[in-house]
N, C-alpha and C. Protein backbone atom coordinates (compact mmCIF):
# COMPACT_ATOMS: atom_id res chain seq x y z
N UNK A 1 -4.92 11.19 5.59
CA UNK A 1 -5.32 10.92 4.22
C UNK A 1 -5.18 9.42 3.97
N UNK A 2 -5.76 8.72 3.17
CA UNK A 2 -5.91 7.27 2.29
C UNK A 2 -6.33 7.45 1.57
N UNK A 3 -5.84 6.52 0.67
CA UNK A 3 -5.60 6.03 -0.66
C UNK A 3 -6.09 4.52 -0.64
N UNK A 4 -6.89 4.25 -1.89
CA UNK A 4 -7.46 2.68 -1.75
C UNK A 4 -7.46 2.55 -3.36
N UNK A 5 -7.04 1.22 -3.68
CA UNK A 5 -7.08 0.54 -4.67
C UNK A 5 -7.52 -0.60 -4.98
N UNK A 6 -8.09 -0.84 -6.43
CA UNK A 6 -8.18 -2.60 -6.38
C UNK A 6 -7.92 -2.79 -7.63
N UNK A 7 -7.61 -3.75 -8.12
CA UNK A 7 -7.21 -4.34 -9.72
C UNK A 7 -8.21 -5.25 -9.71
N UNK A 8 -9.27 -5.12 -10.96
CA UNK A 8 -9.81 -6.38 -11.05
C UNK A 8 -9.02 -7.65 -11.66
N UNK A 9 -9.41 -8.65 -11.58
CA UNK A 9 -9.13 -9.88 -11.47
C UNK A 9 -8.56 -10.37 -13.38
N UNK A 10 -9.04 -9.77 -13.96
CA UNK A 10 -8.66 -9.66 -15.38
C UNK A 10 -7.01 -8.69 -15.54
N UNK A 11 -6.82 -7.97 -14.65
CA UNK A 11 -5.32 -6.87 -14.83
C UNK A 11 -4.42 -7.58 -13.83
N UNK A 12 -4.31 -8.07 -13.18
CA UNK A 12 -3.64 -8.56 -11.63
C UNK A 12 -2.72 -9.27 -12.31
N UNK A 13 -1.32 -8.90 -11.47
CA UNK A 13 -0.33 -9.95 -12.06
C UNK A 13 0.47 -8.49 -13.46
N UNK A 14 -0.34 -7.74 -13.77
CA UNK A 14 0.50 -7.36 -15.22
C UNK A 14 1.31 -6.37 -14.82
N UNK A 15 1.48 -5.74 -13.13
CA UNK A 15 2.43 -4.57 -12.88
C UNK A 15 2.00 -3.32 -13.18
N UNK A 16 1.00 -3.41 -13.37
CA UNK A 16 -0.01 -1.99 -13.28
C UNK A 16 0.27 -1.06 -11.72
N UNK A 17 0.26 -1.92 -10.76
CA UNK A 17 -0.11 -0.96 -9.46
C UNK A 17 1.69 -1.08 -9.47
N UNK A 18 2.43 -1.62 -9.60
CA UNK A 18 4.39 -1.31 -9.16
C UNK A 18 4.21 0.09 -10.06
N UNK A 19 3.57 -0.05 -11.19
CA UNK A 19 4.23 1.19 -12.36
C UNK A 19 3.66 2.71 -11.80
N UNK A 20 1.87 2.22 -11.32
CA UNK A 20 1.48 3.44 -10.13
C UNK A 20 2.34 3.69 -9.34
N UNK A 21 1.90 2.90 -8.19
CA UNK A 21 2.84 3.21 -7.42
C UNK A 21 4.02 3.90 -6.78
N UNK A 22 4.83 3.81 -8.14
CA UNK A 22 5.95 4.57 -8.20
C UNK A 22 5.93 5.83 -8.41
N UNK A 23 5.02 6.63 -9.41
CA UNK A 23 4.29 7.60 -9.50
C UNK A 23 3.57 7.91 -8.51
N UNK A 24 2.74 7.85 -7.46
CA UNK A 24 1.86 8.02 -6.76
C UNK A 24 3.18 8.25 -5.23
N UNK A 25 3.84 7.20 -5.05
CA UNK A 25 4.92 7.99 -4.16
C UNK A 25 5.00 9.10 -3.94
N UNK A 26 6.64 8.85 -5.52
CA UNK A 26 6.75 10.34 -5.72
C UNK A 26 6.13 11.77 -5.49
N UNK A 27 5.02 11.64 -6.39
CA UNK A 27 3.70 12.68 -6.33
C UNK A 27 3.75 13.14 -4.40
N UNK A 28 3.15 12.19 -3.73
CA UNK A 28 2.82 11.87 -2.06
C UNK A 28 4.16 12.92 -1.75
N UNK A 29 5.66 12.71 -1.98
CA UNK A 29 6.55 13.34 -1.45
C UNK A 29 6.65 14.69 -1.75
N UNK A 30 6.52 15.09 -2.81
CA UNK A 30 6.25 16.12 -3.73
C UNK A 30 5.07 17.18 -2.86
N UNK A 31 4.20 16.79 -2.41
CA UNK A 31 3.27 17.19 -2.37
C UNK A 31 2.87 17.52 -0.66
N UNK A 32 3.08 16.75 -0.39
CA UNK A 32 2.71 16.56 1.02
C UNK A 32 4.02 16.41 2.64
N UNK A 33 4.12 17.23 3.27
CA UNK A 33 5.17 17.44 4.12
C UNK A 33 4.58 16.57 4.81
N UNK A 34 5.14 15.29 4.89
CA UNK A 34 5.07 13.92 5.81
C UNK A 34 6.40 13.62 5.70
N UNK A 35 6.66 12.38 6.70
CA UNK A 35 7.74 11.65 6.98
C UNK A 35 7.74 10.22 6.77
N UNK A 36 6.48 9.92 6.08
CA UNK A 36 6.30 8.31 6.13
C UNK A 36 5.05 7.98 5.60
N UNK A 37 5.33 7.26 4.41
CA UNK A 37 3.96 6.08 4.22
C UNK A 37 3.69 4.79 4.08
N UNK A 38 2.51 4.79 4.35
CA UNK A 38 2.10 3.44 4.84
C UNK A 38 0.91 2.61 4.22
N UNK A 39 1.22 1.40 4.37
CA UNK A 39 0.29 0.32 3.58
C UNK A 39 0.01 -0.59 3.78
N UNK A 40 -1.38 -0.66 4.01
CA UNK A 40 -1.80 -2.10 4.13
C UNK A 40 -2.77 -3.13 3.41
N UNK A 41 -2.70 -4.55 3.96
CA UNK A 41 -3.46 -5.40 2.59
C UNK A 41 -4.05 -6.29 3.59
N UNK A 42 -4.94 -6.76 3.55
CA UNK A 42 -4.96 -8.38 4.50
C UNK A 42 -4.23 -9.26 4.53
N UNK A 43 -4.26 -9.90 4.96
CA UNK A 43 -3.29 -10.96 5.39
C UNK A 43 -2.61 -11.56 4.10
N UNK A 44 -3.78 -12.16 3.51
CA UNK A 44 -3.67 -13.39 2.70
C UNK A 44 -3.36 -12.24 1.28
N UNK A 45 -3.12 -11.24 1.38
CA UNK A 45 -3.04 -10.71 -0.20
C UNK A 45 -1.61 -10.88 -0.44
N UNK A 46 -0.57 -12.18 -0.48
CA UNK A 46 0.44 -11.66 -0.92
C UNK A 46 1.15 -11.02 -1.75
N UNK A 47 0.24 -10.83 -2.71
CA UNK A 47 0.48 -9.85 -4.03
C UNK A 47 1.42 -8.54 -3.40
N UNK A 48 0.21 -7.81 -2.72
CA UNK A 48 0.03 -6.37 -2.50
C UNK A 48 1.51 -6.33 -1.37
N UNK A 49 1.75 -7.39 0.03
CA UNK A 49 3.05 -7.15 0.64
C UNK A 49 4.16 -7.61 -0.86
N UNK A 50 4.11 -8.41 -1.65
CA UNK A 50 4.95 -8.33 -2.44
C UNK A 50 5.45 -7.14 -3.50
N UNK A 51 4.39 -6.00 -3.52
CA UNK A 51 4.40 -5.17 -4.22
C UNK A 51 5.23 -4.25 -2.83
N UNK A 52 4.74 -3.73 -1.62
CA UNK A 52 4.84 -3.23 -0.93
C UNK A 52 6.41 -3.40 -0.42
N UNK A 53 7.14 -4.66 -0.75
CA UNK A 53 8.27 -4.73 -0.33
C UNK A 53 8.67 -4.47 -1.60
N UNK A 54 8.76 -5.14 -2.83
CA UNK A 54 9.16 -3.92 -3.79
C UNK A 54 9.49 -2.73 -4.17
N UNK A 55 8.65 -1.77 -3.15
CA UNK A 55 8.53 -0.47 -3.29
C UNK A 55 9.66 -0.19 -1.93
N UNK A 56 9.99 -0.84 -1.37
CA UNK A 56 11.28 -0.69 -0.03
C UNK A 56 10.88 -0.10 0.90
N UNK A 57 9.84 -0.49 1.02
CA UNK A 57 8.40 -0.43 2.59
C UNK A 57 8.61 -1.70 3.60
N UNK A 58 9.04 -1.34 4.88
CA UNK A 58 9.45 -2.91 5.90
C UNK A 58 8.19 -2.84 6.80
N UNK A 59 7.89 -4.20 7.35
CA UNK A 59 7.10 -4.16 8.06
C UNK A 59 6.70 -3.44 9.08
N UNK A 60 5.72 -2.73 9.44
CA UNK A 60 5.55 -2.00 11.17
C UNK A 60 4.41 -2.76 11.78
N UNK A 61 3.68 -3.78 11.56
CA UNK A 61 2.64 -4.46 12.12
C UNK A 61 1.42 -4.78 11.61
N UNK A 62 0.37 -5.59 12.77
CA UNK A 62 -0.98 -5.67 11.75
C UNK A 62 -2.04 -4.86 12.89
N UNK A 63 -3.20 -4.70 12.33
CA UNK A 63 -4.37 -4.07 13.09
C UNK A 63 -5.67 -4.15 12.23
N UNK A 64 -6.53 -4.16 12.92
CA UNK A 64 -7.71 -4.68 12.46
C UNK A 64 -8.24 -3.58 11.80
N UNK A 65 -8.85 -3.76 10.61
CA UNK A 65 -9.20 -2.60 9.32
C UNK A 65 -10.91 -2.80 8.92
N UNK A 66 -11.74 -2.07 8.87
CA UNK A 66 -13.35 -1.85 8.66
C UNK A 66 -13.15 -1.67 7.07
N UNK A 67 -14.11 -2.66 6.50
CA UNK A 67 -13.60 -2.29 4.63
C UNK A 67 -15.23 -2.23 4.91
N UNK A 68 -15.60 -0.93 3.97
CA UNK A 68 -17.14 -0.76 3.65
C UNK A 68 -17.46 -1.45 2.49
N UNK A 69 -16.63 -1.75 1.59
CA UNK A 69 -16.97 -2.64 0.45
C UNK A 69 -16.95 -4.14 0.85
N UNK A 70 -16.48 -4.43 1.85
CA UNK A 70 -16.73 -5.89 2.31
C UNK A 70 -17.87 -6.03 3.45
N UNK A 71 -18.27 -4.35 4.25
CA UNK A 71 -19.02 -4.76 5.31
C UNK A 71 -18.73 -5.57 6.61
N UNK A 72 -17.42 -5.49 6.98
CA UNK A 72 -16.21 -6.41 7.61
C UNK A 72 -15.00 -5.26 8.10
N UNK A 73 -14.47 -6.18 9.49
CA UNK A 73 -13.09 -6.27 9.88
C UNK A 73 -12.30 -7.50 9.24
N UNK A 74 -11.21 -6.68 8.68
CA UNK A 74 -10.27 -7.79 8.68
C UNK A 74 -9.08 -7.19 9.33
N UNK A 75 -7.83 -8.07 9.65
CA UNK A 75 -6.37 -8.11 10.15
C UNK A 75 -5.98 -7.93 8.90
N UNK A 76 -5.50 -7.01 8.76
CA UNK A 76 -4.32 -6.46 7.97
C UNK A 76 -2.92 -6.31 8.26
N UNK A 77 -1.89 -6.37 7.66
CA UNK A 77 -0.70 -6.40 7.77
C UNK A 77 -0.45 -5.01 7.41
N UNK A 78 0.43 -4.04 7.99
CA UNK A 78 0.98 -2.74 7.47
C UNK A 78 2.59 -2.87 7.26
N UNK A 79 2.82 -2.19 6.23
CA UNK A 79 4.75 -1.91 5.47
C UNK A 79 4.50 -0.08 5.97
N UNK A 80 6.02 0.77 5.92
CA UNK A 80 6.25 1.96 5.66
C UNK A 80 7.41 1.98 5.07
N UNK A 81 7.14 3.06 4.25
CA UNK A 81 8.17 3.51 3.72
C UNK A 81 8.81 5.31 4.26
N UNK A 82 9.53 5.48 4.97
CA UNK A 82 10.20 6.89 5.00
C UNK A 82 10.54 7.67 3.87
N UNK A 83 10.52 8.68 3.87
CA UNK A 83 11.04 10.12 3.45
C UNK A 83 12.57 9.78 2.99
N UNK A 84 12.73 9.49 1.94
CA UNK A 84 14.36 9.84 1.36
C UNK A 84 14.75 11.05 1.86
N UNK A 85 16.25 10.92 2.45
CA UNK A 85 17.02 12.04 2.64
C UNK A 85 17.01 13.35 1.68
N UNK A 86 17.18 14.42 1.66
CA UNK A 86 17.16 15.11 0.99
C UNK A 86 19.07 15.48 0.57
């Protein structure tokens, strides 16, 4: 499964996607018997790893990502976050 987002350029910055986010987790754990999720941004988005380490997601690497809205590979950086103990 994926999940894709974008904030236009007028909302960015106001903590819209931390306040998702947090919700959208949750929900993910709730919902779905996994052990781990994961996220990635391009390189240069430091927003999104700044959000991503926020959320207490550590790095696991980068790999090259096909965006159909760009028509492009880019290198992306990926965070995970694990499954809280129960």
């Amino acid at each position: 499964m994926e999940i894709g987002y974008y904030i236009s350029e007028a909302y960015q910055g106001a903590g819209y996607m931390r306040e998702a986010a947090h919700v959208a987790i949750a929900t993910m754990w709730r919902l779905f018997d996994i052990d781990a999720i994961e996220a990635g941004a391009q390189i240069a988005n430091e927003a999104s790893f700044g959000l991503m380490l926020a959320l207490g997601m550590t790095p696991i690497g980068t790999r090259d990502v096909f965006s159909s809205a760009r028509a492009r590979t880019d290198l992306c950086g990926f965070y995970e976050l694990s499954r809280p103990a129960k």
